[in-house]
C-alpha atoms as a PDB file:
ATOM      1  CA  UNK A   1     -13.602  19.161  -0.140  1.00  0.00           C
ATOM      2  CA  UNK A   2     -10.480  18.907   2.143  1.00  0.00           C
ATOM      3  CA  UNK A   3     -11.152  22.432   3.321  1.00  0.00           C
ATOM      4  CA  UNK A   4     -14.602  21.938   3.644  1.00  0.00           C
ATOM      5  CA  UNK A   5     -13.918  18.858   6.185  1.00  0.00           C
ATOM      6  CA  UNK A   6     -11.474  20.295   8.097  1.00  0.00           C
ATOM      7  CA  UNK A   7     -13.658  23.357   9.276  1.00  0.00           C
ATOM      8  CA  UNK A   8     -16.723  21.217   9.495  1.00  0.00           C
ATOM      9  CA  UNK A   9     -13.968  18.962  11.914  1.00  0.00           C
ATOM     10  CA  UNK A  10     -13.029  22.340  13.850  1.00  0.00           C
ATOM     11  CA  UNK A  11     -17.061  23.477  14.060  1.00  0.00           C
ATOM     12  CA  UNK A  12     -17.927  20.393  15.929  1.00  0.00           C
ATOM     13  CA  UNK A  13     -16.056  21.952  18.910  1.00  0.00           C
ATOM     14  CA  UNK A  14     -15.259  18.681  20.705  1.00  0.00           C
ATOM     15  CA  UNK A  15     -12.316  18.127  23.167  1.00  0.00           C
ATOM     16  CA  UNK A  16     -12.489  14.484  21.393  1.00  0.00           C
ATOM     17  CA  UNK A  17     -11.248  15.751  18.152  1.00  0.00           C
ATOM     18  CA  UNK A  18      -9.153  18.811  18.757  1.00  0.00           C
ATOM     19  CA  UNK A  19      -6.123  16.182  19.056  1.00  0.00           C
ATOM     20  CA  UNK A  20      -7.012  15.013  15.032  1.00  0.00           C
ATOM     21  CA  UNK A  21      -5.810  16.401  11.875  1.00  0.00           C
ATOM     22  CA  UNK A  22      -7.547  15.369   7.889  1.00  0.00           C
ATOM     23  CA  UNK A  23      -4.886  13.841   6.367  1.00  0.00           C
ATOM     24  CA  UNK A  24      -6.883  12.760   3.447  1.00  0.00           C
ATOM     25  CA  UNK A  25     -10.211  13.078   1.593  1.00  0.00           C
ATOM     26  CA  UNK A  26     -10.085  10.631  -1.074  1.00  0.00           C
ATOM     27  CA  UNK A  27     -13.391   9.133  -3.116  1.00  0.00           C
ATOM     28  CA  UNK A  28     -14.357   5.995  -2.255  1.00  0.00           C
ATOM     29  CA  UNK A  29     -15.560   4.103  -4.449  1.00  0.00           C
ATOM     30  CA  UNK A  30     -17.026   7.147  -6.351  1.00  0.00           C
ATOM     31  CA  UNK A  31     -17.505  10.954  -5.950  1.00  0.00           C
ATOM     32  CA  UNK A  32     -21.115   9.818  -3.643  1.00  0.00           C
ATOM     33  CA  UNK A  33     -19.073   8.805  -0.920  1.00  0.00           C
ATOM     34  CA  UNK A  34     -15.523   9.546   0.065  1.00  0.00           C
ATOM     35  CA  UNK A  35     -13.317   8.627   2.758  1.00  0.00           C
ATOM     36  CA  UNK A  36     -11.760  10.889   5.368  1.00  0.00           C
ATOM     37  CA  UNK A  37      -8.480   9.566   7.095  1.00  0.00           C
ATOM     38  CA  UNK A  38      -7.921  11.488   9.910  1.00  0.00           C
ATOM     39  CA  UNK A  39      -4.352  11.422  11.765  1.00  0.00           C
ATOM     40  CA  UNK A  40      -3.384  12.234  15.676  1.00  0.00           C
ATOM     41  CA  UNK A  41      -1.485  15.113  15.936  1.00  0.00           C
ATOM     42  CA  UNK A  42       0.304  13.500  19.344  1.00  0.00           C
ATOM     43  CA  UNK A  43       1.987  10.551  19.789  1.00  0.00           C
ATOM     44  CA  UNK A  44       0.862   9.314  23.006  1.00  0.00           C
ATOM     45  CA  UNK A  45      -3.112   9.441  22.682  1.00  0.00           C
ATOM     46  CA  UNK A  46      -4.070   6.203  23.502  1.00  0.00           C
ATOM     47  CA  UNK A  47      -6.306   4.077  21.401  1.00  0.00           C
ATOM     48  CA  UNK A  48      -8.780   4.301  23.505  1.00  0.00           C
ATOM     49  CA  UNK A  49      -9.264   7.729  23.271  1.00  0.00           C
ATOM     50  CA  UNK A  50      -8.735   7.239  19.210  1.00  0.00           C
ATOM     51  CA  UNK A  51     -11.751   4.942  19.877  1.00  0.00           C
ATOM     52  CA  UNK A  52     -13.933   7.695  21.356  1.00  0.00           C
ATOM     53  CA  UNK A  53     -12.930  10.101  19.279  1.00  0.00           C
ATOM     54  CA  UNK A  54     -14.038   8.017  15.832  1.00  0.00           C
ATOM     55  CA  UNK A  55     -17.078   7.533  17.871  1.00  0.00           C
ATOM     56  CA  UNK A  56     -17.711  11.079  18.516  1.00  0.00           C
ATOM     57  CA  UNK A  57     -17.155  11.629  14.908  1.00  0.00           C
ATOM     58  CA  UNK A  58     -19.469   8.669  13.083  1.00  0.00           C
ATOM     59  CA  UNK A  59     -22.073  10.128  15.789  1.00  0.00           C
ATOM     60  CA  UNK A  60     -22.039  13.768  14.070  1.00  0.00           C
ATOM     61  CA  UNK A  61     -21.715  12.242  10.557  1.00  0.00           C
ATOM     62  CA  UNK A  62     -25.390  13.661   9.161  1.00  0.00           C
ATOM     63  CA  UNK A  63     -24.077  17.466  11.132  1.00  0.00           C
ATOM     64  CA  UNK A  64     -20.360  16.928   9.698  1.00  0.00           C
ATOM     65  CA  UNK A  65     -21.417  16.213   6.102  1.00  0.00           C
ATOM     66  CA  UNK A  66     -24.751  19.377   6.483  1.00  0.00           C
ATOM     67  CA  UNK A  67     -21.240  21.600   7.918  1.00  0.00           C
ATOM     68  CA  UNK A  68     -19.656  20.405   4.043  1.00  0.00           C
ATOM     69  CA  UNK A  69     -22.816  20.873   2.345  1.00  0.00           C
ATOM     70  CA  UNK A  70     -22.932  24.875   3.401  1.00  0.00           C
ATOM     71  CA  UNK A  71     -19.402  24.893   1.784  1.00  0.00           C
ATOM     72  CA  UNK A  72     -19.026  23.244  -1.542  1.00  0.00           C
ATOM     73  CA  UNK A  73     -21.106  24.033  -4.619  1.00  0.00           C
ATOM     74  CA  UNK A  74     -21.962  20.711  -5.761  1.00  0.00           C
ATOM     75  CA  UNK A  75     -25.264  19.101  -6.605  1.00  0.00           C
ATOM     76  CA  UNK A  76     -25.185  16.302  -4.302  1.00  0.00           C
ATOM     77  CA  UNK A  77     -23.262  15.921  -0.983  1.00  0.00           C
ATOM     78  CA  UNK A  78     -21.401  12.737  -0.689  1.00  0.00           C
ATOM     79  CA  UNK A  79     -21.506  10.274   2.126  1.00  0.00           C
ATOM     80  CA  UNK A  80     -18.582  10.911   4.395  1.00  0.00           C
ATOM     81  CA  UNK A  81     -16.755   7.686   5.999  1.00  0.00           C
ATOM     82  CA  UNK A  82     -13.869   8.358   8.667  1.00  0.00           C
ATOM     83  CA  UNK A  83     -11.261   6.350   9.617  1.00  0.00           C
ATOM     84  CA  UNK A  84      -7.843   6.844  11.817  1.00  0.00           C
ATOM     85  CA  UNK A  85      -4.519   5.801  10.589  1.00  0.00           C
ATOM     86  CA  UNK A  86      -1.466   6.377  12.145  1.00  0.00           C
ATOM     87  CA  UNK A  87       0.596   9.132  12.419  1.00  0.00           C
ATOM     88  CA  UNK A  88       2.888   8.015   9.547  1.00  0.00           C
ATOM     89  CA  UNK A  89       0.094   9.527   7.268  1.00  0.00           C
ATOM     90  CA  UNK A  90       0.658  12.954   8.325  1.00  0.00           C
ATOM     91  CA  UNK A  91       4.307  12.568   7.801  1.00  0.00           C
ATOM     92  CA  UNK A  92       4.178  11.736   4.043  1.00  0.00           C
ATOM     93  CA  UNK A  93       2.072  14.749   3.686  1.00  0.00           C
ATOM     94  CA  UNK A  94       4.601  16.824   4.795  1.00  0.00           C
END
């Protein structure tokens, strides 16, 4: 699924989101919806543009989770949720 989002991420082809990287795709609560923490990749974006990134993203939610659906093999497609933390995220996955 982590694979899956990150190329959907990249297919979008958005100056918004070229500066985030998935840090996480976790379940949440359950396997119908899981949450996708994405992480800036610089240290000076500013929030705002954070902001209109996340936008940008919730806005191509139904395209980002038909991009996910094209490559997993599972019966049902979960609900994908987004959120930004900071970049200390992308650290511990290092």
């Amino acid at each position: 699924m982590f694979d899956a989002v990150t190329y959907a991420l990249a297919a979008l082809d958005d100056p918004q989101i070229e500066e985030l990287a998935v840090a996480s795709v976790v379940p949440a609560p359950s396997s119908s919806r899981v949450l996708v923490t994405l992480v800036a990749t610089r240290e000076d974006l500013a929030t705002d543009a954070l902001a209109a990134a996340l936008a940008c993203i919730d806005a191509s939610a139904d395209e980002l989770r038909e991009e996910v659906a094209a490559e997993i093999t599972r019966q049902r497609v979960p609900e994908l949720v987004f959120r930004i933390a900071p970049r200390a995220v992308l650290a511990e996955r290092a």
